[in-house]
C-alpha atoms as a PDB file:
ATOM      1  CA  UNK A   1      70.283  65.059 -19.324  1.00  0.00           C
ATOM      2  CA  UNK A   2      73.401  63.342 -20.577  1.00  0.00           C
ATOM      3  CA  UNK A   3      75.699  65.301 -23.149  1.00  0.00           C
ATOM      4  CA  UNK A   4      79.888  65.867 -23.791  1.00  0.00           C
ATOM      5  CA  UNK A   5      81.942  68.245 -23.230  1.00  0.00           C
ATOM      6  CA  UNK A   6      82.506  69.887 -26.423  1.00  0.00           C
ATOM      7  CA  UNK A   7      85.284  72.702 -24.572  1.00  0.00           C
ATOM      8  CA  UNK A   8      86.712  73.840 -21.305  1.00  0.00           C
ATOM      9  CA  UNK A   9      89.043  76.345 -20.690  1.00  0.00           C
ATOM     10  CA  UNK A  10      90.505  75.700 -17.457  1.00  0.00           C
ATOM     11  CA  UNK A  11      91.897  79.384 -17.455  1.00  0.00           C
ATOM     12  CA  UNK A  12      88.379  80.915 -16.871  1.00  0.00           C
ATOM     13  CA  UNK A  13      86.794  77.748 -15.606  1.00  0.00           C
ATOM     14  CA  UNK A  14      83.807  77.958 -18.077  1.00  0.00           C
ATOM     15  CA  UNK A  15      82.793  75.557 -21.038  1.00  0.00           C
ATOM     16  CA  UNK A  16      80.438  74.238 -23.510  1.00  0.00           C
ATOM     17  CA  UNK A  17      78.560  70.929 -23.515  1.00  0.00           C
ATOM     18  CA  UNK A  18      76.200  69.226 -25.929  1.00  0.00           C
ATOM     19  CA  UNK A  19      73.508  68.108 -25.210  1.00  0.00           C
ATOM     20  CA  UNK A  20      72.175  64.731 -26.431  1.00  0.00           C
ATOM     21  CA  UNK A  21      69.022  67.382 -27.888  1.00  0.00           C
ATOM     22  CA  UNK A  22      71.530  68.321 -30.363  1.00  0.00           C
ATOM     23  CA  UNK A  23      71.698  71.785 -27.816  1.00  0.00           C
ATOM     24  CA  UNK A  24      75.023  73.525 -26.421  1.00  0.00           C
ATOM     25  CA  UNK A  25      74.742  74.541 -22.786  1.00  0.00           C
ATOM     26  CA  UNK A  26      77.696  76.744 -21.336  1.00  0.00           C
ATOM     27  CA  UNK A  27      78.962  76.085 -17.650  1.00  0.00           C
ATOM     28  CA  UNK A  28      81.323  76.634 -15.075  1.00  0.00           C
ATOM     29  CA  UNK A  29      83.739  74.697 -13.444  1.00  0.00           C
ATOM     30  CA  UNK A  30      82.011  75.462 -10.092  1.00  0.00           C
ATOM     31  CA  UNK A  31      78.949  73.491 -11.644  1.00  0.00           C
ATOM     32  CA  UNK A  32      81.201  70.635 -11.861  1.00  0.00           C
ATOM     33  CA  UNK A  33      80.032  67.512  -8.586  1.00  0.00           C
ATOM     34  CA  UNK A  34      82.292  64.593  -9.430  1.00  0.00           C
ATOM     35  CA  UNK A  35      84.369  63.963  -6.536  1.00  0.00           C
ATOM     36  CA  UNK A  36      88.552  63.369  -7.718  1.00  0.00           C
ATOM     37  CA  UNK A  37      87.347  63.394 -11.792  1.00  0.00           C
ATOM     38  CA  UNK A  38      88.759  66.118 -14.037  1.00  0.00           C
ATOM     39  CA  UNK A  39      86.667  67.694 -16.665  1.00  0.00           C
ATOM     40  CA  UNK A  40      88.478  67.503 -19.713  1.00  0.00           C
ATOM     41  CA  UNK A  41      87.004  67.565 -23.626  1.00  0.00           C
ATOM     42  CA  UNK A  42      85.578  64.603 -24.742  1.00  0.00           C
ATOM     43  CA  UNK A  43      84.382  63.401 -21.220  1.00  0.00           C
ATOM     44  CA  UNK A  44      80.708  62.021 -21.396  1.00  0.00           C
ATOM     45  CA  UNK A  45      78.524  63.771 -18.255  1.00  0.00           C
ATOM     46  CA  UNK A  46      75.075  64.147 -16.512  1.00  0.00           C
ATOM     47  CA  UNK A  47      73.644  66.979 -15.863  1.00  0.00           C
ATOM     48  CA  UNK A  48      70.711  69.611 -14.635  1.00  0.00           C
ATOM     49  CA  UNK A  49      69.916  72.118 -17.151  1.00  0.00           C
ATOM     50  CA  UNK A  50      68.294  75.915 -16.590  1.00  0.00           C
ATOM     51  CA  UNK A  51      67.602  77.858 -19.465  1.00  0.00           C
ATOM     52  CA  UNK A  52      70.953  77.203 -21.971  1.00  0.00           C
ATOM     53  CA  UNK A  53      73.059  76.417 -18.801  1.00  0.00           C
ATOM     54  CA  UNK A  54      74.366  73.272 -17.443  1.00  0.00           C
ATOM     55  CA  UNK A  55      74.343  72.952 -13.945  1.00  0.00           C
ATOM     56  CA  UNK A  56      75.274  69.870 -11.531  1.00  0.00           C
ATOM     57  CA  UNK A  57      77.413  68.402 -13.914  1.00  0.00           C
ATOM     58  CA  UNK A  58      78.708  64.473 -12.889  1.00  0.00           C
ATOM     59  CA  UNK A  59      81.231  62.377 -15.117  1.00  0.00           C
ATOM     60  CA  UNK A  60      79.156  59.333 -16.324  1.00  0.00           C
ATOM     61  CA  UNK A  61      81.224  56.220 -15.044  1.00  0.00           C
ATOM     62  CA  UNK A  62      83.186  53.829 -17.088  1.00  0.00           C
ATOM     63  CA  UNK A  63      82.928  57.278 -19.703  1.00  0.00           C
ATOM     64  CA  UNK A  64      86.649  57.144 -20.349  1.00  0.00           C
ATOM     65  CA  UNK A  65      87.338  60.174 -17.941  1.00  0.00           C
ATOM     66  CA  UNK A  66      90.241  59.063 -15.454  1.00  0.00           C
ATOM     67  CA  UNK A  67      90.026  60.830 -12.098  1.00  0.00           C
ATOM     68  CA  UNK A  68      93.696  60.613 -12.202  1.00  0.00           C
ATOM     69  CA  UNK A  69      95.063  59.650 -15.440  1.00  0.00           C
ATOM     70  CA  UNK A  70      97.854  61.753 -16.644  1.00  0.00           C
ATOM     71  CA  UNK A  71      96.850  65.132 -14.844  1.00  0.00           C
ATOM     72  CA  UNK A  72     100.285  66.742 -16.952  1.00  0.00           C
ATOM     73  CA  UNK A  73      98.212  66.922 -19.868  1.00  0.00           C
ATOM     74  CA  UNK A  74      94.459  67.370 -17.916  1.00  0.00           C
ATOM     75  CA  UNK A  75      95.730  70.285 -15.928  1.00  0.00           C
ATOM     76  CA  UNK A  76      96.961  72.211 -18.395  1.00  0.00           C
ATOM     77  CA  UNK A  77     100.559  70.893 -18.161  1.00  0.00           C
ATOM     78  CA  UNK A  78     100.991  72.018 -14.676  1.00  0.00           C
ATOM     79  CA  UNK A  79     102.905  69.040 -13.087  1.00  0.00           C
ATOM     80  CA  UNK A  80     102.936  69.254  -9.256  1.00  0.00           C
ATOM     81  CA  UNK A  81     106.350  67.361  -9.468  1.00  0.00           C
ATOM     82  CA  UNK A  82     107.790  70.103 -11.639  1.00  0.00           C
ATOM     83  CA  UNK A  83     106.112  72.807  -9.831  1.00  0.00           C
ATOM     84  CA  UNK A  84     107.883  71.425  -6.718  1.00  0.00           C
ATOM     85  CA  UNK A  85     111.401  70.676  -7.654  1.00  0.00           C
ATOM     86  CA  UNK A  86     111.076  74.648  -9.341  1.00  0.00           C
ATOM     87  CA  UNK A  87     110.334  75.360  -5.753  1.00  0.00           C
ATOM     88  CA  UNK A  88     112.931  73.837  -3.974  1.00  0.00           C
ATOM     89  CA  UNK A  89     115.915  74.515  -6.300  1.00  0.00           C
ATOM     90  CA  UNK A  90     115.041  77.918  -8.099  1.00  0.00           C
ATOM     91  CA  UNK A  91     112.312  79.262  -5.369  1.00  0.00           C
ATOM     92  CA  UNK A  92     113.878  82.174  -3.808  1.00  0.00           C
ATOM     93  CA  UNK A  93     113.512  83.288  -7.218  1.00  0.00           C
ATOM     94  CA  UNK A  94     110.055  82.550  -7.819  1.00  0.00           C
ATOM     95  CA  UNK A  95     110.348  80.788 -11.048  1.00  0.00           C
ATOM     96  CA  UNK A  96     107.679  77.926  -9.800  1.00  0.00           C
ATOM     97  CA  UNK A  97     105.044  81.266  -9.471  1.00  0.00           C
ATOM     98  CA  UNK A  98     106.090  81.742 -13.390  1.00  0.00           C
ATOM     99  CA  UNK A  99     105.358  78.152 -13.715  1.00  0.00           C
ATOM    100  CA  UNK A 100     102.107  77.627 -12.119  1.00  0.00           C
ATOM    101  CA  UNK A 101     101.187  81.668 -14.111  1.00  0.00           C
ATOM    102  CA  UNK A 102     101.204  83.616 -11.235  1.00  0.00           C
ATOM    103  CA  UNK A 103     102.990  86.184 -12.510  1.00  0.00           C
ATOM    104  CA  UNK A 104     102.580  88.642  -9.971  1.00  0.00           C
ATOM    105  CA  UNK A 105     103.753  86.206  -6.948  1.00  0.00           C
ATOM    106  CA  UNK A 106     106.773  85.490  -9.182  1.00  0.00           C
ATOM    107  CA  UNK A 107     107.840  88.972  -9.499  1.00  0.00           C
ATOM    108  CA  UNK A 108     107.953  89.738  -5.953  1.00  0.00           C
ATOM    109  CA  UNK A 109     109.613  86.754  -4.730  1.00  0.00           C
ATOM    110  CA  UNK A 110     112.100  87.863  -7.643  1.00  0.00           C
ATOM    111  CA  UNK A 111     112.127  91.145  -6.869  1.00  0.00           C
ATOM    112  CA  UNK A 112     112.759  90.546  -2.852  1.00  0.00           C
ATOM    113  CA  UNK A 113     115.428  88.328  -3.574  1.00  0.00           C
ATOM    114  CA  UNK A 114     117.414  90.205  -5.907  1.00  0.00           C
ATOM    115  CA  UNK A 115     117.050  93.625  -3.992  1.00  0.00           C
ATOM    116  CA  UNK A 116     116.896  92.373  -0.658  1.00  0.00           C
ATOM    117  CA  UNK A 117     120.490  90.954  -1.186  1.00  0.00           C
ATOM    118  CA  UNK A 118     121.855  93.360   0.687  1.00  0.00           C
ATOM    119  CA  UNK A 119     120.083  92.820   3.676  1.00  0.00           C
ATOM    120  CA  UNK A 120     120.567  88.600   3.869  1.00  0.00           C
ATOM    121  CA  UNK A 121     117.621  88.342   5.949  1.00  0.00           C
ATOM    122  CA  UNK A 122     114.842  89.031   2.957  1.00  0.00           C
ATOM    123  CA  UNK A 123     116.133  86.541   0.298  1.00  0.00           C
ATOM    124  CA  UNK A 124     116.635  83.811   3.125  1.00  0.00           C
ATOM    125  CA  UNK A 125     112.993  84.249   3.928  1.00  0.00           C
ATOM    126  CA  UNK A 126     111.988  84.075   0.921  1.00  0.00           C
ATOM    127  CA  UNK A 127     113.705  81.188   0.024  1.00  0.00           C
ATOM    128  CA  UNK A 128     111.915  79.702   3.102  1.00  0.00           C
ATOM    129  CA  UNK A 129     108.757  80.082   2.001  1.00  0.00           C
ATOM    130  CA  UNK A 130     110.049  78.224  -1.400  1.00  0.00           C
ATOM    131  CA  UNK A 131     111.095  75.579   0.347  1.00  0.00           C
ATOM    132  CA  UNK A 132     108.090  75.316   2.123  1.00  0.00           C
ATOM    133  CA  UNK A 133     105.892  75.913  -1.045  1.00  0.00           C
ATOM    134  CA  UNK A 134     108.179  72.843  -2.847  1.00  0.00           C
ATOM    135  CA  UNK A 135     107.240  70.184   0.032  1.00  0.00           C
ATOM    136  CA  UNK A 136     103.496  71.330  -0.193  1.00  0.00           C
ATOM    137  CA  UNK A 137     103.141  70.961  -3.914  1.00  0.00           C
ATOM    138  CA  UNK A 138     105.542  67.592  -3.812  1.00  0.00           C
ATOM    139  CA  UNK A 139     103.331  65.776  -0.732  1.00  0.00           C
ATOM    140  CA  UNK A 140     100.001  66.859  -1.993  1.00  0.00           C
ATOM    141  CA  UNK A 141      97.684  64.277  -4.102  1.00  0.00           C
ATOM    142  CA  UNK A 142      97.431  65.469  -7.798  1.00  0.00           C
ATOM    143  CA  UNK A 143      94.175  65.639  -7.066  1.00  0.00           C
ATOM    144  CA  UNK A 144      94.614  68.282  -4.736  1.00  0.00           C
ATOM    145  CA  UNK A 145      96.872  70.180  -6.149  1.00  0.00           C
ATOM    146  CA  UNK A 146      94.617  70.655  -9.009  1.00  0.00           C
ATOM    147  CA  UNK A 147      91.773  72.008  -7.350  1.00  0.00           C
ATOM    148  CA  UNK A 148      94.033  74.471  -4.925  1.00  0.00           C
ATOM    149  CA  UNK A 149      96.868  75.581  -7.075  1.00  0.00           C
ATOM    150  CA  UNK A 150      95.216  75.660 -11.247  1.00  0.00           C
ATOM    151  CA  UNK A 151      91.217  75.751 -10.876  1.00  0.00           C
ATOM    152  CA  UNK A 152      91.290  78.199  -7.346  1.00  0.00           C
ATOM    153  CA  UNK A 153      94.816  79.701  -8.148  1.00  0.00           C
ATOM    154  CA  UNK A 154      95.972  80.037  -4.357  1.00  0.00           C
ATOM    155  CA  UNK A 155      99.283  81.839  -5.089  1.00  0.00           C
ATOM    156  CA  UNK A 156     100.103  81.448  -1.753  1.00  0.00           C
ATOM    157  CA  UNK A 157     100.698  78.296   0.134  1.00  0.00           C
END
């Protein structure tokens, strides 16, 4: 069947499509079989349906969805480029964890390096893995970085 997506929240990973019989089918991302595409409002698709869900979802070609368009605004406005320079220059205090919403990383990496400063050894670690964390984000394809660090949420490199 061939329908739009009416609604995705990228958050939660589930939306709404409808139908070309006038129906509204929910999803989930994991549903979603287009290789480097981005499912974003709007976007035309095929797909398999059972009962009032959509299942094996496929961007129709030449539909106006851009595997990768401008993936600031697809993505929720989670650049990879910002996400990385956050990492290298602010890391050791986890502000690119606040960035990409993983709170909980954030406060750790905060936490270690403001309360580990008396030790040396914690905060430099930390700032390691930032480092790290910055080159990973900055020399992955947008593509990637989507699918690892917004729709799975790896905190973690």
């Amino acid at each position: 069947m061939r329908g739009t997506i009416l609604n995705y929240d990228i958050r939660n990973g589930e939306g709404i499509i409808s139908g070309n019989d006038e129906k509204r089918y929910s999803f989930k991302g994991a549903s979603f079989g287009s290789e480097g595409a981005f499912l974003k409002n709007g976007a035309v698709v095929d797909f398999d349906v059972q009962g009032d869900e959509a299942l094996s979802i496929f961007i129709v070609p030449g539909s106006g969805q851009t595997p990768a368009g401008n993936l600031f605004e697809e993505v929720g406005g989670k650049s990879k480029t910002a996400a990385g320079i956050l990492a290298l220059f602010l890391g050791g205090l986890g502000i690119h964890k606040f960035y990409l919403g993983y709170t909980r990383a954030g406060l750790i990496m905060l936490l270690v390096s403001v309360l580990g400063c008396i030790l040396v050894l914690p905060p430099v670690i930390i700032g390691l893995i930032a480092f790290i964390e910055g080159v990973i984000y900055l020399t992955k394809s947008d593509e990637d970085f989507y699918r690892i660090y917004v729709q799975n949420r790896k905190e973690w490199f």
